[in-house]
C-alpha atoms as a PDB file:
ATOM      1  CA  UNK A   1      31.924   4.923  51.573  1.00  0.00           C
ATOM      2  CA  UNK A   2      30.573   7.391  48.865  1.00  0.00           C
ATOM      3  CA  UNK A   3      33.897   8.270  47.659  1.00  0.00           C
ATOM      4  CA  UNK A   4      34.443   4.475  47.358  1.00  0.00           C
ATOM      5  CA  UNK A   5      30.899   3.737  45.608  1.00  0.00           C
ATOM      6  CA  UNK A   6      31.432   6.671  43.010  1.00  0.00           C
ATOM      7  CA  UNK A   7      35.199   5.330  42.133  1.00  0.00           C
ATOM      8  CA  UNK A   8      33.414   1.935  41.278  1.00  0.00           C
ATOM      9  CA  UNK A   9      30.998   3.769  39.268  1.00  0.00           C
ATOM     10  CA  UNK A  10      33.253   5.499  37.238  1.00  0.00           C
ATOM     11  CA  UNK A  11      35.289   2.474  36.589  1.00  0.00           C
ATOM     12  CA  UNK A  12      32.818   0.623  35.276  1.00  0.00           C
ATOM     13  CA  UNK A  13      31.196   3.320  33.107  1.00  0.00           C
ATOM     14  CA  UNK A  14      35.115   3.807  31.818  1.00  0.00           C
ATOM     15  CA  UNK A  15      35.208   0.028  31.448  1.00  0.00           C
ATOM     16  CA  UNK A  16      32.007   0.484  29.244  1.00  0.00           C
ATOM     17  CA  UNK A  17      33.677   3.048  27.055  1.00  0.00           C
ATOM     18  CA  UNK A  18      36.976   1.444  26.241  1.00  0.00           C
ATOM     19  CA  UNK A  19      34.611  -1.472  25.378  1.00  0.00           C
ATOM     20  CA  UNK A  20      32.867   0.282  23.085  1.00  0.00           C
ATOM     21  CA  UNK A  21      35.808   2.042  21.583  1.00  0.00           C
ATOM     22  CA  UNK A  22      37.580  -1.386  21.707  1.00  0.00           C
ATOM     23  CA  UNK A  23      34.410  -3.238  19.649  1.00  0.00           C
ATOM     24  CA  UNK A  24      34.368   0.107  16.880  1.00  0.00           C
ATOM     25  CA  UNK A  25      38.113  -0.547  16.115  1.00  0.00           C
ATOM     26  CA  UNK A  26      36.973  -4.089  15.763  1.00  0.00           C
ATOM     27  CA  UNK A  27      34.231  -3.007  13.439  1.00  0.00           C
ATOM     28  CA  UNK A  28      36.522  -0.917  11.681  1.00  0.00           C
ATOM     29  CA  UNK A  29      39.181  -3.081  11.231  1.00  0.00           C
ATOM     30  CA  UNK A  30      36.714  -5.546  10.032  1.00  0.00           C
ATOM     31  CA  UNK A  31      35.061  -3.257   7.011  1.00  0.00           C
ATOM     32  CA  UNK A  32      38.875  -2.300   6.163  1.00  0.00           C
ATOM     33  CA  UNK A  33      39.685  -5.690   5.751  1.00  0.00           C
ATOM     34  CA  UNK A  34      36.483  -6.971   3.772  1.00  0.00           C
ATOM     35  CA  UNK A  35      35.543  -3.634   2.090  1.00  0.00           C
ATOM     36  CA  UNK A  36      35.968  -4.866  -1.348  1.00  0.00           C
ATOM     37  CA  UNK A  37      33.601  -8.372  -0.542  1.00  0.00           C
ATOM     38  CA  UNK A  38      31.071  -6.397   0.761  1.00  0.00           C
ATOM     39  CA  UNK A  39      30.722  -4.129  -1.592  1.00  0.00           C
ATOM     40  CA  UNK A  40      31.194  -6.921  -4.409  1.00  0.00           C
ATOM     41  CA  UNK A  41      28.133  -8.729  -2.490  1.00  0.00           C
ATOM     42  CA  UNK A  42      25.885  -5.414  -2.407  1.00  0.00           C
ATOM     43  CA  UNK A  43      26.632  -4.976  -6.209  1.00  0.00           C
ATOM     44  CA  UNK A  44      25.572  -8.434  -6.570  1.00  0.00           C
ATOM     45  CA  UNK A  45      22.465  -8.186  -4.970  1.00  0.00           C
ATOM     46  CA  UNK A  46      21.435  -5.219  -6.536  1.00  0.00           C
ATOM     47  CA  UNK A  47      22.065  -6.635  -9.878  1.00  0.00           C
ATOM     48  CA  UNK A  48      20.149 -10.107  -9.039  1.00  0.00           C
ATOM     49  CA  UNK A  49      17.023  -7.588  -7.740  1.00  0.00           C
ATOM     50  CA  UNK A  50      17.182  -5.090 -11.271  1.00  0.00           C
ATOM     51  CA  UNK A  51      17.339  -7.941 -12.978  1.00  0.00           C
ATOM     52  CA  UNK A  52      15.013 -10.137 -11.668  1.00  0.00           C
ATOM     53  CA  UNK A  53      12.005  -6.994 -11.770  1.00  0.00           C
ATOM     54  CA  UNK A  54      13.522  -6.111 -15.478  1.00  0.00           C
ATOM     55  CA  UNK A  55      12.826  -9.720 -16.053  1.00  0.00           C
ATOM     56  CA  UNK A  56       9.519  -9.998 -14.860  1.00  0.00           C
ATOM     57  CA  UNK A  57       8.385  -6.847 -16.973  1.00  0.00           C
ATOM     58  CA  UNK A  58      10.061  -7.978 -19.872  1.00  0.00           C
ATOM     59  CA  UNK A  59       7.769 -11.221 -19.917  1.00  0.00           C
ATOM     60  CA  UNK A  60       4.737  -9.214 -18.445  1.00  0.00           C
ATOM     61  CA  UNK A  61       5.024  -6.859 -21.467  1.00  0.00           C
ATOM     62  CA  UNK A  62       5.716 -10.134 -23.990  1.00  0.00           C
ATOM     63  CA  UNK A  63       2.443 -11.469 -22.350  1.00  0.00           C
ATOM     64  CA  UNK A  64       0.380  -8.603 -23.055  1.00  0.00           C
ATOM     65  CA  UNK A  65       1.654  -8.506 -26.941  1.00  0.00           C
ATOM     66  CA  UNK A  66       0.803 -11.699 -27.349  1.00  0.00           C
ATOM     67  CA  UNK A  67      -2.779 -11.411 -26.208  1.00  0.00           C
ATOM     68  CA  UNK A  68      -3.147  -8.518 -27.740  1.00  0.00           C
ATOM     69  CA  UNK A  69      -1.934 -10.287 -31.172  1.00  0.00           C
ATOM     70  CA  UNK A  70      -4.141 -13.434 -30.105  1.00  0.00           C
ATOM     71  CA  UNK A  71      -7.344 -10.815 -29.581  1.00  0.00           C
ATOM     72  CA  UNK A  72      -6.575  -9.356 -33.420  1.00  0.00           C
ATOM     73  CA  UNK A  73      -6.857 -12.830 -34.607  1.00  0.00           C
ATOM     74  CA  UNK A  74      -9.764 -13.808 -33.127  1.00  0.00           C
ATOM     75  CA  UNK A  75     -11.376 -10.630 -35.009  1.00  0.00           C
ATOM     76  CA  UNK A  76      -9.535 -10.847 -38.324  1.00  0.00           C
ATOM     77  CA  UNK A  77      -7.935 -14.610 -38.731  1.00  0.00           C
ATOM     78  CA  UNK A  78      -5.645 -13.049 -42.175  1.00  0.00           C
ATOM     79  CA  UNK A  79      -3.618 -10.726 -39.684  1.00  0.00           C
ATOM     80  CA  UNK A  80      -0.027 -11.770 -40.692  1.00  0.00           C
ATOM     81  CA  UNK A  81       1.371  -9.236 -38.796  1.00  0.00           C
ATOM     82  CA  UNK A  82      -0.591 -10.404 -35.618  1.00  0.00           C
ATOM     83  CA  UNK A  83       0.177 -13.556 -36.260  1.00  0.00           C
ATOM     84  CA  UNK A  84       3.973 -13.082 -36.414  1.00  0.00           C
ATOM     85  CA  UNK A  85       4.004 -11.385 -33.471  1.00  0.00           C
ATOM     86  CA  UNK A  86       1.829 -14.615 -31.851  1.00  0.00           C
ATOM     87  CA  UNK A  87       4.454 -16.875 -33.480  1.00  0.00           C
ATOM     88  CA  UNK A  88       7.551 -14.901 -31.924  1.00  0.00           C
ATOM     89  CA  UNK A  89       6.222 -13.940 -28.447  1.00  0.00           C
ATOM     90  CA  UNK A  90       3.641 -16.877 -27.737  1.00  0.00           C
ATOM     91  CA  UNK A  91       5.041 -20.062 -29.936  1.00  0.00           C
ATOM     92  CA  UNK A  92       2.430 -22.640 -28.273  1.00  0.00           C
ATOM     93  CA  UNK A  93      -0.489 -20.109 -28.902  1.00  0.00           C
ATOM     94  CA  UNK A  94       0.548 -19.692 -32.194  1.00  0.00           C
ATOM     95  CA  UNK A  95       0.599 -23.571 -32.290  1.00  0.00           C
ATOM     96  CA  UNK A  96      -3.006 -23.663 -30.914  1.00  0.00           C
ATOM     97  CA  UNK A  97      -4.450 -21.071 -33.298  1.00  0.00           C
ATOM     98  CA  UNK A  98      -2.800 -22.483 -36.145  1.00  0.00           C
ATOM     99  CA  UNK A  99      -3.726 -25.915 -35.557  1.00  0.00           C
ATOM    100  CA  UNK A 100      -7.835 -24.271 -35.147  1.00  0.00           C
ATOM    101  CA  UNK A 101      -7.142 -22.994 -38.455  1.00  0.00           C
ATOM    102  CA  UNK A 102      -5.745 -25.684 -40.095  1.00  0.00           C
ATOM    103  CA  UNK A 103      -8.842 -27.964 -38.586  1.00  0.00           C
ATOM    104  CA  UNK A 104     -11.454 -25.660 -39.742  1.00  0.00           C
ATOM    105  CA  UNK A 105     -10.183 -25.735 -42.987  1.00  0.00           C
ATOM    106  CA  UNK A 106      -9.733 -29.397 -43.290  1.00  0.00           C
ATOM    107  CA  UNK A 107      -5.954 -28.976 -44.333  1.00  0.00           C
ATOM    108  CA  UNK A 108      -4.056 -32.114 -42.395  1.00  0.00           C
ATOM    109  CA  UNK A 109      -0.647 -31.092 -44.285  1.00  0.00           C
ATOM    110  CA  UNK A 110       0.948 -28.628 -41.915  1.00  0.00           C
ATOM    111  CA  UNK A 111       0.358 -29.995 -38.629  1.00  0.00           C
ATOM    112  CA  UNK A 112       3.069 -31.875 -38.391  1.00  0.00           C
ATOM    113  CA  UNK A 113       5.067 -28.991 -39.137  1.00  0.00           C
ATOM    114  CA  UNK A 114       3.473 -27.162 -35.754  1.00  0.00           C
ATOM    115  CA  UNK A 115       4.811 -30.088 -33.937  1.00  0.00           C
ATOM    116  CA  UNK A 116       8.320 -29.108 -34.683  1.00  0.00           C
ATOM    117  CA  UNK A 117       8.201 -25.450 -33.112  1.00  0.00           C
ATOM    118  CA  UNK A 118       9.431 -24.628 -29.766  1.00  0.00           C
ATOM    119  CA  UNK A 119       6.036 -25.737 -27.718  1.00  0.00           C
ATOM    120  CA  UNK A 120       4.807 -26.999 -24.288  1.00  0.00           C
ATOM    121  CA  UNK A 121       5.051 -30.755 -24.358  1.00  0.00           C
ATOM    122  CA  UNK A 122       1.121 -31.079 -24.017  1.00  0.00           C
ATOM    123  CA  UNK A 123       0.457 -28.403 -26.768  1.00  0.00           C
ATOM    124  CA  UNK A 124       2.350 -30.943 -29.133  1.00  0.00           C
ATOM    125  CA  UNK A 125       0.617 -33.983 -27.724  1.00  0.00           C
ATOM    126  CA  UNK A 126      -2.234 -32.263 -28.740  1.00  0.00           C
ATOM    127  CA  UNK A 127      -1.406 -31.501 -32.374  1.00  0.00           C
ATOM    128  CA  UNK A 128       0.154 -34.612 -32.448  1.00  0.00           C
ATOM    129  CA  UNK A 129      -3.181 -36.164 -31.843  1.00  0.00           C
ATOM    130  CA  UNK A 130      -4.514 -34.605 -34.563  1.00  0.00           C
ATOM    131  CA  UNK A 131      -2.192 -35.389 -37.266  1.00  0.00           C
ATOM    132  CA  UNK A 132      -2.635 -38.406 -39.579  1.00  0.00           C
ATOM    133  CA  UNK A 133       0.659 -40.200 -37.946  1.00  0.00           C
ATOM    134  CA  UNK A 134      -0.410 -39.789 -34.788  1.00  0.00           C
ATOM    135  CA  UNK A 135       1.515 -42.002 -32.145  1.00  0.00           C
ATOM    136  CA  UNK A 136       1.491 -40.005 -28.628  1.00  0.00           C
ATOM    137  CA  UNK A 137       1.893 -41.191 -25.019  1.00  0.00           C
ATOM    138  CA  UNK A 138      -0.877 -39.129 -23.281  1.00  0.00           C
ATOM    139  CA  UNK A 139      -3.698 -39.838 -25.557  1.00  0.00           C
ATOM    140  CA  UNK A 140      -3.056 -43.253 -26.083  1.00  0.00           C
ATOM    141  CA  UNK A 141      -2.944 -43.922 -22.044  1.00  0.00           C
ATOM    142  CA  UNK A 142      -6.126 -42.041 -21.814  1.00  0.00           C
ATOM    143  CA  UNK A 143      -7.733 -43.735 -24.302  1.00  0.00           C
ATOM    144  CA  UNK A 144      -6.492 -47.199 -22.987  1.00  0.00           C
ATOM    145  CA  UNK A 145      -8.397 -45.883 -19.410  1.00  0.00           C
ATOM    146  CA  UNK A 146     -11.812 -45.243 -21.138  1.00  0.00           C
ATOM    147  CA  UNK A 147     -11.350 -48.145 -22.764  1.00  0.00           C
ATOM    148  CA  UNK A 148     -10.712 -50.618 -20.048  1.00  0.00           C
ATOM    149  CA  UNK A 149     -13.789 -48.787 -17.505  1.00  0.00           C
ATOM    150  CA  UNK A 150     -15.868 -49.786 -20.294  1.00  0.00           C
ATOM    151  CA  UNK A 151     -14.384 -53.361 -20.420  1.00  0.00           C
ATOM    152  CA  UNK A 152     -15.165 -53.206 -16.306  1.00  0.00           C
ATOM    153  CA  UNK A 153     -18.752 -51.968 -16.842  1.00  0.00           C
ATOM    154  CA  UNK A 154     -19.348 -54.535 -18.953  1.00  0.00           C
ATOM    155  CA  UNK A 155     -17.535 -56.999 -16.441  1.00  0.00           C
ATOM    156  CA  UNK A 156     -14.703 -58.099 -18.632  1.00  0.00           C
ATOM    157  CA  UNK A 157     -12.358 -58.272 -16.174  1.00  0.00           C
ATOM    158  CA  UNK A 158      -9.271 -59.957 -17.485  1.00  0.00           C
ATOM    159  CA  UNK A 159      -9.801 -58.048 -20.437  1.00  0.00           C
ATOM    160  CA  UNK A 160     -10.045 -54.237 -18.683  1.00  0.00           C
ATOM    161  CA  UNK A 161      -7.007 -55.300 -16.694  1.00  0.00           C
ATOM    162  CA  UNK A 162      -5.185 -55.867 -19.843  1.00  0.00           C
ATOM    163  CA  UNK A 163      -6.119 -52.455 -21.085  1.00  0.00           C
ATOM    164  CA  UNK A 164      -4.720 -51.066 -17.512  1.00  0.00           C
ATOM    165  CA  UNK A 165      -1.411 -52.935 -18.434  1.00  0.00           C
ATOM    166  CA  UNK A 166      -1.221 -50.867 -21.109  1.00  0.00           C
ATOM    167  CA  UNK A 167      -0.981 -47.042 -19.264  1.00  0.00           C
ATOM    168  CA  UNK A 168       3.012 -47.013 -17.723  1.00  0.00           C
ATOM    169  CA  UNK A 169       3.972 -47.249 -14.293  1.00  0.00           C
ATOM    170  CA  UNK A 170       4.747 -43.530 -13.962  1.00  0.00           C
ATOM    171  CA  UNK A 171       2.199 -42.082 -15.679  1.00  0.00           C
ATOM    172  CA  UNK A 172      -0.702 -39.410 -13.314  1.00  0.00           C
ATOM    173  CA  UNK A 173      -3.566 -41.593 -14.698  1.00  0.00           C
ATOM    174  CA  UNK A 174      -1.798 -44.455 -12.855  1.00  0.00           C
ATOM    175  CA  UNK A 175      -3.915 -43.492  -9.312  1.00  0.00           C
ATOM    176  CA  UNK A 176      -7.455 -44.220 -11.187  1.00  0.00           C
ATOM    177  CA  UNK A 177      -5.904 -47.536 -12.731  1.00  0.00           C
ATOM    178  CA  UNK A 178      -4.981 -48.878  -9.299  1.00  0.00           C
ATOM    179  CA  UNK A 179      -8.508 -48.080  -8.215  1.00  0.00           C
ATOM    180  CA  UNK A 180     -10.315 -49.320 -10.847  1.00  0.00           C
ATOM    181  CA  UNK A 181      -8.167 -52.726 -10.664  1.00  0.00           C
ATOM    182  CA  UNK A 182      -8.969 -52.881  -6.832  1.00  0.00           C
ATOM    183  CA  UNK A 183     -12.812 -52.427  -7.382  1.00  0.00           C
ATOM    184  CA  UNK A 184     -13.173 -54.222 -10.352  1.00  0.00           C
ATOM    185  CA  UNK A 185     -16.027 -52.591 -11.391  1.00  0.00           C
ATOM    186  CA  UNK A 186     -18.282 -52.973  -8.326  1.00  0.00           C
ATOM    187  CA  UNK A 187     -20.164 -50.078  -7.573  1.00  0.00           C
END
């Protein structure tokens, strides 16, 4: 019975080594066949990771010029090499800073011109506000909310609604309208 037992034993630990030989040929077969994908796909991957890091330090480092171009202006506003270096790394900044200058100086002739750089949307909104022609979407919703809660404080209904009408469907100020319409000034 021994004799019998260890025969059975052997088998199966030879079965369990021609699998494993069986599932390496497999494996080898498999990296012969796909060798070039996979190493295409490791290239790949290594290139999306240097270049997503090389990105990220790239605009890290374009960051920290611009603020350190922003901080020279702040302590000498005639810097024109600072603020080159604002207007080519940070063009909104340069937008901002230009448009404080501009205001401080009472000069309403170049704003429009900082409207026309590459900017954020609301950076231009807000020059655009302060320009002579100015025609903009946020500010003029805004401005169409203050005006109609007055209207409501002052229990001018129809007339605050009207003022509501004015602020589009899909614009964020469009939560407070529906609330203000639903109270109707009741506190």
């Amino acid at each position: 019975m021994a004799i019998k037992e260890d025969l059975t034993q052997i088998k199966k630990e030879i079965d369990a080594q021609e699998q494993f030989l069986e599932n390496m040929i497999k494996g080898e077969r498999f990296l012969k066949k796909y060798k070039n994908l996979l190493i295409i796909i490791c290239l790949a991957a290594v290139i999306a990771i240097v270049g997503f890091y090389s990105n990220k330090i790239l605009n890290e480092n374009r960051i920290e010029e611009a603020n350190l171009a922003y901080s020279k202006l702040i302590l000498d506003p005639n810097d024109a090499n600072a603020l080159n270096v604002l207007k080519e790394k940070e063009p909104s900044l340069y937008a901002l800073f230009s448009l404080q200058q501009m205001l401080d100086k009472n000069e309403t002739k170049g704003i429009s011109e900082l409207a026309n750089l590459k900017i954020n949307p609301i950076v231009k909104e807000i020059i655009l506000s302060q320009s002579i022609d100015t025609n903009n979407e946020i500010l003029g919703e805004y401005n169409a909310l203050l005006k109609g809660f007055e209207l409501l404080k002052q229990n001018k209904i129809k007339e605050a609604n009207e003022e509501f009408n004015k602020i589009s469907l899909d614009s964020q100020l469009q939560t407070l309208v529906k609330n203000l319409k639903h109270y109707q000034g009741i506190k």
